[in-house]
PDB file of N, CA and C in Angstrom:
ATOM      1  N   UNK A   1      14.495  39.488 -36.170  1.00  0.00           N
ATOM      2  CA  UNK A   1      15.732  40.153 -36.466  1.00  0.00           C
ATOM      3  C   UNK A   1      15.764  40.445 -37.964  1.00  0.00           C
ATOM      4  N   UNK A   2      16.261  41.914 -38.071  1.00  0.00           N
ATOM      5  CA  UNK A   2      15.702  41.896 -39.721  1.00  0.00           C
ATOM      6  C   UNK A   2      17.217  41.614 -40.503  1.00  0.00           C
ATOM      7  N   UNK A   3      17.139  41.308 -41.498  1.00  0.00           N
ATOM      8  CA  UNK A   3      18.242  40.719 -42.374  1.00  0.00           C
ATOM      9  C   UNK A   3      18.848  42.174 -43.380  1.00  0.00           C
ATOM     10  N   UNK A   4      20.245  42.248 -43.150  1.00  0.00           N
ATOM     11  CA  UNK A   4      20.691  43.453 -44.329  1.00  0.00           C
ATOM     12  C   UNK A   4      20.272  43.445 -45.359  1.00  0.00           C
ATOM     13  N   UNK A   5      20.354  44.568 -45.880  1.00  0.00           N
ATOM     14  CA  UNK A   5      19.750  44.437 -47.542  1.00  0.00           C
ATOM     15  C   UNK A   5      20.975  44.108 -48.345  1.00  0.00           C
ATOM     16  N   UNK A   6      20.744  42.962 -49.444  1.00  0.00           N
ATOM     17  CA  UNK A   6      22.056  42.260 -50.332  1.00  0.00           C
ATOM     18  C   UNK A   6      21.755  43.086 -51.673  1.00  0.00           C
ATOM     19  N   UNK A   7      23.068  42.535 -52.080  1.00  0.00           N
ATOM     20  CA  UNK A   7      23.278  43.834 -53.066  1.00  0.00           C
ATOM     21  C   UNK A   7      23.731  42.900 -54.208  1.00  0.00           C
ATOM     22  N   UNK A   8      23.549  43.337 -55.896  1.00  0.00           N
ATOM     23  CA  UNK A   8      24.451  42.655 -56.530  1.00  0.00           C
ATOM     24  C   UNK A   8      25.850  43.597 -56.774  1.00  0.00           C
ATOM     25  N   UNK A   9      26.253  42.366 -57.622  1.00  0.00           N
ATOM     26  CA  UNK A   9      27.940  43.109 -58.047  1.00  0.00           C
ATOM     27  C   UNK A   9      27.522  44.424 -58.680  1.00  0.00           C
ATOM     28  N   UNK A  10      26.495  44.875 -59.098  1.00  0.00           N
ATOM     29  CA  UNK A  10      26.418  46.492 -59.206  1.00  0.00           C
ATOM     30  C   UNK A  10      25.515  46.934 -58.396  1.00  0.00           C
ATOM     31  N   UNK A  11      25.572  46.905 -57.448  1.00  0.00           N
ATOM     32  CA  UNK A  11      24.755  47.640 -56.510  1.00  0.00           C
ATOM     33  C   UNK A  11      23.273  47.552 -56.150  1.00  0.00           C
ATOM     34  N   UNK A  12      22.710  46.803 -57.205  1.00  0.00           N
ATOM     35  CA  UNK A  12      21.284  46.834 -57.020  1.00  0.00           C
ATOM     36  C   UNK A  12      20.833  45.803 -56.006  1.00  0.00           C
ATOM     37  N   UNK A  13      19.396  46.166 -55.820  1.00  0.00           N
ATOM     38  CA  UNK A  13      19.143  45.302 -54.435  1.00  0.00           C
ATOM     39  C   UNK A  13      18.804  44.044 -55.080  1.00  0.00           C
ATOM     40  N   UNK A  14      18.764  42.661 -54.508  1.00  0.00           N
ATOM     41  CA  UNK A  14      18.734  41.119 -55.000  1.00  0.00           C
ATOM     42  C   UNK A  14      17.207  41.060 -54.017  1.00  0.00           C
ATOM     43  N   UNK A  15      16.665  39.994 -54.546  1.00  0.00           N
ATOM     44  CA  UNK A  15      15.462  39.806 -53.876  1.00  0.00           C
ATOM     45  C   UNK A  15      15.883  38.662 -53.141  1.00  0.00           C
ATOM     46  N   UNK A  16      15.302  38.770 -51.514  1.00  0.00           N
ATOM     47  CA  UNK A  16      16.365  37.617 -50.533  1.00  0.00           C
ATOM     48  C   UNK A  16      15.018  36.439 -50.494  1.00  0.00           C
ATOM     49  N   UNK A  17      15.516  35.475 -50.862  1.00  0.00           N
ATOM     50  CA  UNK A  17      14.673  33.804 -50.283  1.00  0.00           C
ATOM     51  C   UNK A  17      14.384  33.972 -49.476  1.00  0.00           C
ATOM     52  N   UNK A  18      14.862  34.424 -48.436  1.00  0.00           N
ATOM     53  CA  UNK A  18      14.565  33.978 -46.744  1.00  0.00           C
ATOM     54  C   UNK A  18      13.437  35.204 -46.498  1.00  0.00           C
ATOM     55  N   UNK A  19      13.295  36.301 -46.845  1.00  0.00           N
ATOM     56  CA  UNK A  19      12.358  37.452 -47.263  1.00  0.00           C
ATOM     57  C   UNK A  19      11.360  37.109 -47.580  1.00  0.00           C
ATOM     58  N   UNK A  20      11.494  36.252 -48.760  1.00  0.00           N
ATOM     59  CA  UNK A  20       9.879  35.509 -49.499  1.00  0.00           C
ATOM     60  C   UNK A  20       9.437  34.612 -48.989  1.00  0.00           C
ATOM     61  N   UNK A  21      10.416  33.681 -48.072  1.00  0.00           N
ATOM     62  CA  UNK A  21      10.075  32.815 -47.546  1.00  0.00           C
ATOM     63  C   UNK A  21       9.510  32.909 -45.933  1.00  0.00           C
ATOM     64  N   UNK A  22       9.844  33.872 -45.620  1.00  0.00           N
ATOM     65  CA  UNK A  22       9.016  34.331 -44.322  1.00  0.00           C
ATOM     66  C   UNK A  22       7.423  34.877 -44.758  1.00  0.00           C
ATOM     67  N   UNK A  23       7.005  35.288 -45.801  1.00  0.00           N
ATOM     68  CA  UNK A  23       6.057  35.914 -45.939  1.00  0.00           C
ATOM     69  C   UNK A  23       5.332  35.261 -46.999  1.00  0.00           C
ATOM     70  N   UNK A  24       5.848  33.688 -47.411  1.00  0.00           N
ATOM     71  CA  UNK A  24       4.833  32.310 -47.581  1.00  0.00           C
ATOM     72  C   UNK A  24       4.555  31.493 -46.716  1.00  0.00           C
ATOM     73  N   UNK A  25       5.133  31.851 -45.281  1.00  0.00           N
ATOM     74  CA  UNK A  25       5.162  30.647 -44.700  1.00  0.00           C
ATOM     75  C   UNK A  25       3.562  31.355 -44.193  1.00  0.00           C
ATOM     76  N   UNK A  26       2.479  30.600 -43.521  1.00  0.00           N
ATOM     77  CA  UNK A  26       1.188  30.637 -43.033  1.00  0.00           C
ATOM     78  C   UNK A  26       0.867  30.027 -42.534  1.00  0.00           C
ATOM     79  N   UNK A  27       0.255  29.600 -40.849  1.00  0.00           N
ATOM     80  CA  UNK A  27      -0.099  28.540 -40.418  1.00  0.00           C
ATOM     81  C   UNK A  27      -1.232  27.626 -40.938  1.00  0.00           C
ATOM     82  N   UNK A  28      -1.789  28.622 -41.725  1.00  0.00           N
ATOM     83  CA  UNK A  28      -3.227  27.430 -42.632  1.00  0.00           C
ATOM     84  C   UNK A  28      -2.308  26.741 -43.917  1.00  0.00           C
ATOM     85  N   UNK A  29      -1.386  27.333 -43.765  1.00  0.00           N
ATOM     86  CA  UNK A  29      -0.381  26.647 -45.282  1.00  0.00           C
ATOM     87  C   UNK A  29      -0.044  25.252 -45.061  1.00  0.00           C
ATOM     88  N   UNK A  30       0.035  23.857 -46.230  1.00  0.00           N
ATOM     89  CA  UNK A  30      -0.262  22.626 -45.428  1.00  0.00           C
ATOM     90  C   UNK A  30       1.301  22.434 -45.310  1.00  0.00           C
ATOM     91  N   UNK A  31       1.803  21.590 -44.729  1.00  0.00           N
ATOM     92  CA  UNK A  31       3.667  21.310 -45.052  1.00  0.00           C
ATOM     93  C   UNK A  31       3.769  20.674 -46.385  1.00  0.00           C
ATOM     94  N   UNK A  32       3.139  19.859 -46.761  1.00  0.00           N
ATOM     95  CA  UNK A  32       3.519  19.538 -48.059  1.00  0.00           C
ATOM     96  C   UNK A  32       3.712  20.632 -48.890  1.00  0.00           C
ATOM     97  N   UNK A  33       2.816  21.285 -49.001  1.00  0.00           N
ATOM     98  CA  UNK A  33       2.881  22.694 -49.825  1.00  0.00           C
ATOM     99  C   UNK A  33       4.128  23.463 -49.805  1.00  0.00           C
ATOM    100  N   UNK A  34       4.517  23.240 -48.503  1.00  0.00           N
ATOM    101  CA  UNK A  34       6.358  24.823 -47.946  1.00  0.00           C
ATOM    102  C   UNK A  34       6.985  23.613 -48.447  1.00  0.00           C
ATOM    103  N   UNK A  35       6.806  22.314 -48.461  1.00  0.00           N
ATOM    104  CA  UNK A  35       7.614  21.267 -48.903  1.00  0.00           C
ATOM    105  C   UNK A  35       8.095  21.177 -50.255  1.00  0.00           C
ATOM    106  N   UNK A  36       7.186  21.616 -51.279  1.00  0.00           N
ATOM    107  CA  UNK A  36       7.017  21.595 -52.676  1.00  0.00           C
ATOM    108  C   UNK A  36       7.571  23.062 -53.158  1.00  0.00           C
ATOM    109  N   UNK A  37       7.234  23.350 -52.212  1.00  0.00           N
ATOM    110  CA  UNK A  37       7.779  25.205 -52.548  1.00  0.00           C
ATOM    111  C   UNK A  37       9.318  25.532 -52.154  1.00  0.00           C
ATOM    112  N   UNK A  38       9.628  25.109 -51.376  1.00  0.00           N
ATOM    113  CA  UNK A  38      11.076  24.647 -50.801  1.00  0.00           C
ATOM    114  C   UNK A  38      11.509  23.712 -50.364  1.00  0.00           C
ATOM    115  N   UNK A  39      12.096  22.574 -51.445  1.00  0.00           N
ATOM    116  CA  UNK A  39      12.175  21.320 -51.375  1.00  0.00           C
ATOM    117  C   UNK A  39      13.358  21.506 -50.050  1.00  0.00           C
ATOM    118  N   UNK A  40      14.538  22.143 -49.835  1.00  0.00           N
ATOM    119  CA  UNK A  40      15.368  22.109 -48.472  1.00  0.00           C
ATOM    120  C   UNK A  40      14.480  21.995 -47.092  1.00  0.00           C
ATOM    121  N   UNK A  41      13.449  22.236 -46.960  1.00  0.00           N
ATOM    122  CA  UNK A  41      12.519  22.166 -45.759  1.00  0.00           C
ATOM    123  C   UNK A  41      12.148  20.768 -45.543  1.00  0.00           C
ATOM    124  N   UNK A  42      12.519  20.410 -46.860  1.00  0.00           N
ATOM    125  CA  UNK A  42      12.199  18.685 -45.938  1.00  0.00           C
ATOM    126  C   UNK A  42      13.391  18.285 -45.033  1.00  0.00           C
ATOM    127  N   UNK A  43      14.327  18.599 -45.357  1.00  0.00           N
ATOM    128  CA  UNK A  43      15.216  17.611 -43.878  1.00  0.00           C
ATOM    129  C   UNK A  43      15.163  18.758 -42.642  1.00  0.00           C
ATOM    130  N   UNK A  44      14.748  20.136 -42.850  1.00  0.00           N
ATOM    131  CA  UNK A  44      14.256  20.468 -41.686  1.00  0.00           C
ATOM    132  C   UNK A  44      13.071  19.780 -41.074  1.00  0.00           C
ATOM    133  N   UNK A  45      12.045  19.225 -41.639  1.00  0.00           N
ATOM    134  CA  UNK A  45      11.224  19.088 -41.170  1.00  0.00           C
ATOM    135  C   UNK A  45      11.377  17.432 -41.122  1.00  0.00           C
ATOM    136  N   UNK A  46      12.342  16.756 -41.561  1.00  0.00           N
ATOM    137  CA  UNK A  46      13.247  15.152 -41.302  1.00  0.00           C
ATOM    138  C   UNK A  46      13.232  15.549 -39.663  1.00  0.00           C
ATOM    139  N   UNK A  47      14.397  16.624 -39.106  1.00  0.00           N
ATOM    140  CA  UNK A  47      14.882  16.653 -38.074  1.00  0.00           C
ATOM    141  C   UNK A  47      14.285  16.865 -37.139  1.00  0.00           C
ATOM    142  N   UNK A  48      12.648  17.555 -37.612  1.00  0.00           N
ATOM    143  CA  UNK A  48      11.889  17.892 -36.587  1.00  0.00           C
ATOM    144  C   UNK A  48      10.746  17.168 -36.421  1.00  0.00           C
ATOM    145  N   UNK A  49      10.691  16.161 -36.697  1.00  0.00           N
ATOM    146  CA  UNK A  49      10.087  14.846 -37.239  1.00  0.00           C
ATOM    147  C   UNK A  49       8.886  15.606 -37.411  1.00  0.00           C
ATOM    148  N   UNK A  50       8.505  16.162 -38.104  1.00  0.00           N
ATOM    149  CA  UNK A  50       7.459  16.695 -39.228  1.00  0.00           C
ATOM    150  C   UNK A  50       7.102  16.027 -40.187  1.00  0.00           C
ATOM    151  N   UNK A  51       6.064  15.160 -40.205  1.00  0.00           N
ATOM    152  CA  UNK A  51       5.417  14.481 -41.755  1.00  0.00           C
ATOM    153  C   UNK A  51       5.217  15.452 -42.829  1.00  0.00           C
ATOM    154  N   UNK A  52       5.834  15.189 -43.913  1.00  0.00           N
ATOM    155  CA  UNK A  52       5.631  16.223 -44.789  1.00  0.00           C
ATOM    156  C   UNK A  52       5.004  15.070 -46.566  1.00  0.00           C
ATOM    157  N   UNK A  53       5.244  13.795 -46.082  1.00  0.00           N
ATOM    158  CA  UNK A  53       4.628  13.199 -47.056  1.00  0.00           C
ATOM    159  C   UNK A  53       3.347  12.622 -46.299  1.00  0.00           C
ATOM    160  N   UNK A  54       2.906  11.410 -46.064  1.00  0.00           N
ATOM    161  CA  UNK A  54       1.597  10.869 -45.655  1.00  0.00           C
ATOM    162  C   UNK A  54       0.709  12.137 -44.952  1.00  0.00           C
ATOM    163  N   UNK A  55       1.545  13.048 -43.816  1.00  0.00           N
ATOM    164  CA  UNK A  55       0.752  13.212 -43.264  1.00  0.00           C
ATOM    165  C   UNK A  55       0.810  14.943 -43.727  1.00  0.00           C
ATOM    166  N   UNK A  56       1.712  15.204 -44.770  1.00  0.00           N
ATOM    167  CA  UNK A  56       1.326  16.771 -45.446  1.00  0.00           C
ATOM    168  C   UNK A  56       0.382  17.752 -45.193  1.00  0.00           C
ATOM    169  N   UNK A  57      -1.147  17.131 -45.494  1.00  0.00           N
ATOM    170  CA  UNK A  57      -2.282  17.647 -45.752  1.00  0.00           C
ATOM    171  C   UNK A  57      -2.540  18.646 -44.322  1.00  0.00           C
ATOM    172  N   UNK A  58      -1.284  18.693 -43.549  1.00  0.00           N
ATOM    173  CA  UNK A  58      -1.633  19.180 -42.052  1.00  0.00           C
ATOM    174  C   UNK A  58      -1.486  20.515 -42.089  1.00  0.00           C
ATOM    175  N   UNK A  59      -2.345  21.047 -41.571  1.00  0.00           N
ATOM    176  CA  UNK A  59      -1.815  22.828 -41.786  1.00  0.00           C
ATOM    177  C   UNK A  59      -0.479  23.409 -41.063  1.00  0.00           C
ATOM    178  N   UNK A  60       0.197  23.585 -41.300  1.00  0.00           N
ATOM    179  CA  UNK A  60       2.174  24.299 -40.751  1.00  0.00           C
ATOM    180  C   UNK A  60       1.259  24.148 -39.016  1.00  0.00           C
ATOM    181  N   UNK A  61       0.723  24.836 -38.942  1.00  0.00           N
ATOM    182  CA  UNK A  61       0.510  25.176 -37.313  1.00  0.00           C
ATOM    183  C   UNK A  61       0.193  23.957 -36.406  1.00  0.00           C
ATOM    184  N   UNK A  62      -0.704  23.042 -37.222  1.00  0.00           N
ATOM    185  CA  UNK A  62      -1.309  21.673 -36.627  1.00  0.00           C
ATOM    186  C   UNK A  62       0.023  20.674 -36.312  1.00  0.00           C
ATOM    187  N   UNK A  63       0.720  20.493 -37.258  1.00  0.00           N
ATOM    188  CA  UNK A  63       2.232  19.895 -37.849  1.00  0.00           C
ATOM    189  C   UNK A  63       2.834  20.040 -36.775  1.00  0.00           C
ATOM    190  N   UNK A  64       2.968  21.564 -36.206  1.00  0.00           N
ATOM    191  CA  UNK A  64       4.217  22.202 -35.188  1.00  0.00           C
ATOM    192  C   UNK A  64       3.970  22.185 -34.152  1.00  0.00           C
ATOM    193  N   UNK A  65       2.615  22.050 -33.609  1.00  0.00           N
ATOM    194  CA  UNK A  65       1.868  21.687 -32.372  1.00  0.00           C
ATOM    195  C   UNK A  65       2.090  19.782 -32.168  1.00  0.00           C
ATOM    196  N   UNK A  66       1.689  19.237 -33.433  1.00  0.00           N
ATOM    197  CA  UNK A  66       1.735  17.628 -33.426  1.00  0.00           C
ATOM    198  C   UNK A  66       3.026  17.127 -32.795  1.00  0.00           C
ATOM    199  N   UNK A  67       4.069  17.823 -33.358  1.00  0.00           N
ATOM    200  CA  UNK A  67       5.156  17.705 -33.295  1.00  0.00           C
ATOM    201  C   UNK A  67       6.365  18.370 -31.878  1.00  0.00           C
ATOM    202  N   UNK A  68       5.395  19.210 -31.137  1.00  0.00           N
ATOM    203  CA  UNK A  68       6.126  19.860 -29.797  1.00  0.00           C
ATOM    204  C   UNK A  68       7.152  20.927 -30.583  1.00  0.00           C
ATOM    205  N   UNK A  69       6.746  20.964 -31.826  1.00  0.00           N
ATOM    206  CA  UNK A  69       7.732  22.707 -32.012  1.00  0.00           C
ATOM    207  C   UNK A  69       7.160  23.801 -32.541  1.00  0.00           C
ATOM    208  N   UNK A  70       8.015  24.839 -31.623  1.00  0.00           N
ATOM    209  CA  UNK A  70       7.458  26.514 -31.701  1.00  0.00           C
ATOM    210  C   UNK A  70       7.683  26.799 -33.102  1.00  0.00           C
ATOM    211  N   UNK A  71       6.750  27.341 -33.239  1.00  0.00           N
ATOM    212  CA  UNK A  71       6.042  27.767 -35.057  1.00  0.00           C
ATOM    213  C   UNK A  71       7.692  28.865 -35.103  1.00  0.00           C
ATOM    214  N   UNK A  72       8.158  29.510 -34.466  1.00  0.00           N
ATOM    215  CA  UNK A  72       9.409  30.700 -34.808  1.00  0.00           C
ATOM    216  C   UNK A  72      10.320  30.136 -34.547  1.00  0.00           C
ATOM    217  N   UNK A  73      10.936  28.937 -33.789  1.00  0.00           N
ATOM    218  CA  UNK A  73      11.950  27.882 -34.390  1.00  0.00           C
ATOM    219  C   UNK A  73      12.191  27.090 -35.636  1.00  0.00           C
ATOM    220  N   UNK A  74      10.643  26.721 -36.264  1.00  0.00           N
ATOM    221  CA  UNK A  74      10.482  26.139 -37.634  1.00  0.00           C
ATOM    222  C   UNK A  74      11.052  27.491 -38.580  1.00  0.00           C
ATOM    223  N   UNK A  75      10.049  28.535 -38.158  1.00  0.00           N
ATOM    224  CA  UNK A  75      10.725  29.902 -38.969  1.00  0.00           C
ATOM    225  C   UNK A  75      11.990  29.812 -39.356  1.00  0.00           C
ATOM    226  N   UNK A  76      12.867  29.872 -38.130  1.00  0.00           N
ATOM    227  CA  UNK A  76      14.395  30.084 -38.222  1.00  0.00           C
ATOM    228  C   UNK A  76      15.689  28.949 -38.738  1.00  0.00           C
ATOM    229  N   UNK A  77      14.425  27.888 -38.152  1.00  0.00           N
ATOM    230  CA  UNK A  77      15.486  26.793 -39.256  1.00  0.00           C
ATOM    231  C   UNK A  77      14.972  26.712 -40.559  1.00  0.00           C
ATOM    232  N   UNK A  78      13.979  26.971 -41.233  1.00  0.00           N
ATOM    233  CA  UNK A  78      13.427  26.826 -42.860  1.00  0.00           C
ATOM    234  C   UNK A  78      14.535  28.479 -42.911  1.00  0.00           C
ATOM    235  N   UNK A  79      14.705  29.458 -42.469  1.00  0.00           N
ATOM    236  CA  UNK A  79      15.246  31.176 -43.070  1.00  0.00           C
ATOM    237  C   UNK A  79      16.711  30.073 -43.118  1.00  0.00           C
ATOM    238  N   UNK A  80      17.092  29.626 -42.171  1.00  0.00           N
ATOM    239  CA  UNK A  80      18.524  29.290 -41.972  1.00  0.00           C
ATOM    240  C   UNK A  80      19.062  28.187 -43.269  1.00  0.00           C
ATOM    241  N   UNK A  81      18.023  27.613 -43.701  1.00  0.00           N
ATOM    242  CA  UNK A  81      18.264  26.174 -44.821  1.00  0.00           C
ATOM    243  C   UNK A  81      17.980  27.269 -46.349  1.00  0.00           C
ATOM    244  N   UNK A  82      16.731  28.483 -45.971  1.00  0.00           N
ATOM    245  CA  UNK A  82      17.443  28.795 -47.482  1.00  0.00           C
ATOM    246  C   UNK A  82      18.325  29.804 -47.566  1.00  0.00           C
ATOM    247  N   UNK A  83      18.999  30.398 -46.779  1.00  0.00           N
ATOM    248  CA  UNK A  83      20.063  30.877 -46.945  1.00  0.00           C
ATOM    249  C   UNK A  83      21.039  30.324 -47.483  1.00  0.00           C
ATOM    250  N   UNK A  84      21.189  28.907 -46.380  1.00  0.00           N
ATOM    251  CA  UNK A  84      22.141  28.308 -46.978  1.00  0.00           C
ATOM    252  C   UNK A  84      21.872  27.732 -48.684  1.00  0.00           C
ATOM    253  N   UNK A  85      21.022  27.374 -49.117  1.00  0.00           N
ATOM    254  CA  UNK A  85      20.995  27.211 -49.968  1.00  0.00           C
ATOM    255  C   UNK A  85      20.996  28.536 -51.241  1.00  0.00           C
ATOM    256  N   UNK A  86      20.851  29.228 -50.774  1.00  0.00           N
ATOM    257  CA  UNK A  86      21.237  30.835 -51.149  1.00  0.00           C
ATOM    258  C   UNK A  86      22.410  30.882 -51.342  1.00  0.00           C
ATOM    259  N   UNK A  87      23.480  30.796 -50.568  1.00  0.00           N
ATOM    260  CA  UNK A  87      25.012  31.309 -50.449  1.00  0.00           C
ATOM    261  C   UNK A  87      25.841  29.459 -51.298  1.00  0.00           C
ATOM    262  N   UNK A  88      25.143  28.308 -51.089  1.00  0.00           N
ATOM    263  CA  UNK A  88      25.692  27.500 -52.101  1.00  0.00           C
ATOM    264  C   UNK A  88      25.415  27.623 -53.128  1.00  0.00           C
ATOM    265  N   UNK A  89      24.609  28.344 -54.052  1.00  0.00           N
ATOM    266  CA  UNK A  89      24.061  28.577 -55.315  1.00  0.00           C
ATOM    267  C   UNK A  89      25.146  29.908 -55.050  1.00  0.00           C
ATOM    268  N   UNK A  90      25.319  30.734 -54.875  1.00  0.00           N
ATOM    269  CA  UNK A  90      26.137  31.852 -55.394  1.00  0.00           C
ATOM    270  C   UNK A  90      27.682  32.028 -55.374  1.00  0.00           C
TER     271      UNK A  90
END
């Protein structure tokens, strides 16, 4: 689902987190790494009992398989945590 384009208070386009963050996420990417890169992904990945410290070194895809969750549910709750953290910063 694609996301509106945000605007600032003068009109120009804002560059969206959840934008950049769909197009870092990679299944060879390890979780520690989306962890370090977006520290809010850890209590997503708390809730989805995802090791993101001891067992980090796991590639996103290995992690989401280990763990019984669909790689585009992780998507949508990491887009959904930085939004929110998007709209509490603004």
């Amino acid at each position: 689902m694609p996301y509106p384009p945000q605007r600032t208070l003068h009109g120009g386009p804002v560059q969206c987190p959840v934008r950049v963050l769909l197009t870092m996420l990679s299944l060879n990417k390890t979780v520690r790494d989306v962890a370090l890169e977006m520290p809010q992904a850890t209590r997503v990945f708390e809730k989805l009992k995802i090791d993101y410290c001891c067992g980090g070194d796991k590639p996103l895809g290995e992690a989401c398989a280990t763990a019984g969750v669909e790689v585009a549910n992780l998507e949508q709750m990491l887009s959904e945590a930085a939004q929110t953290e998007v709209q509490g910063n603004g």
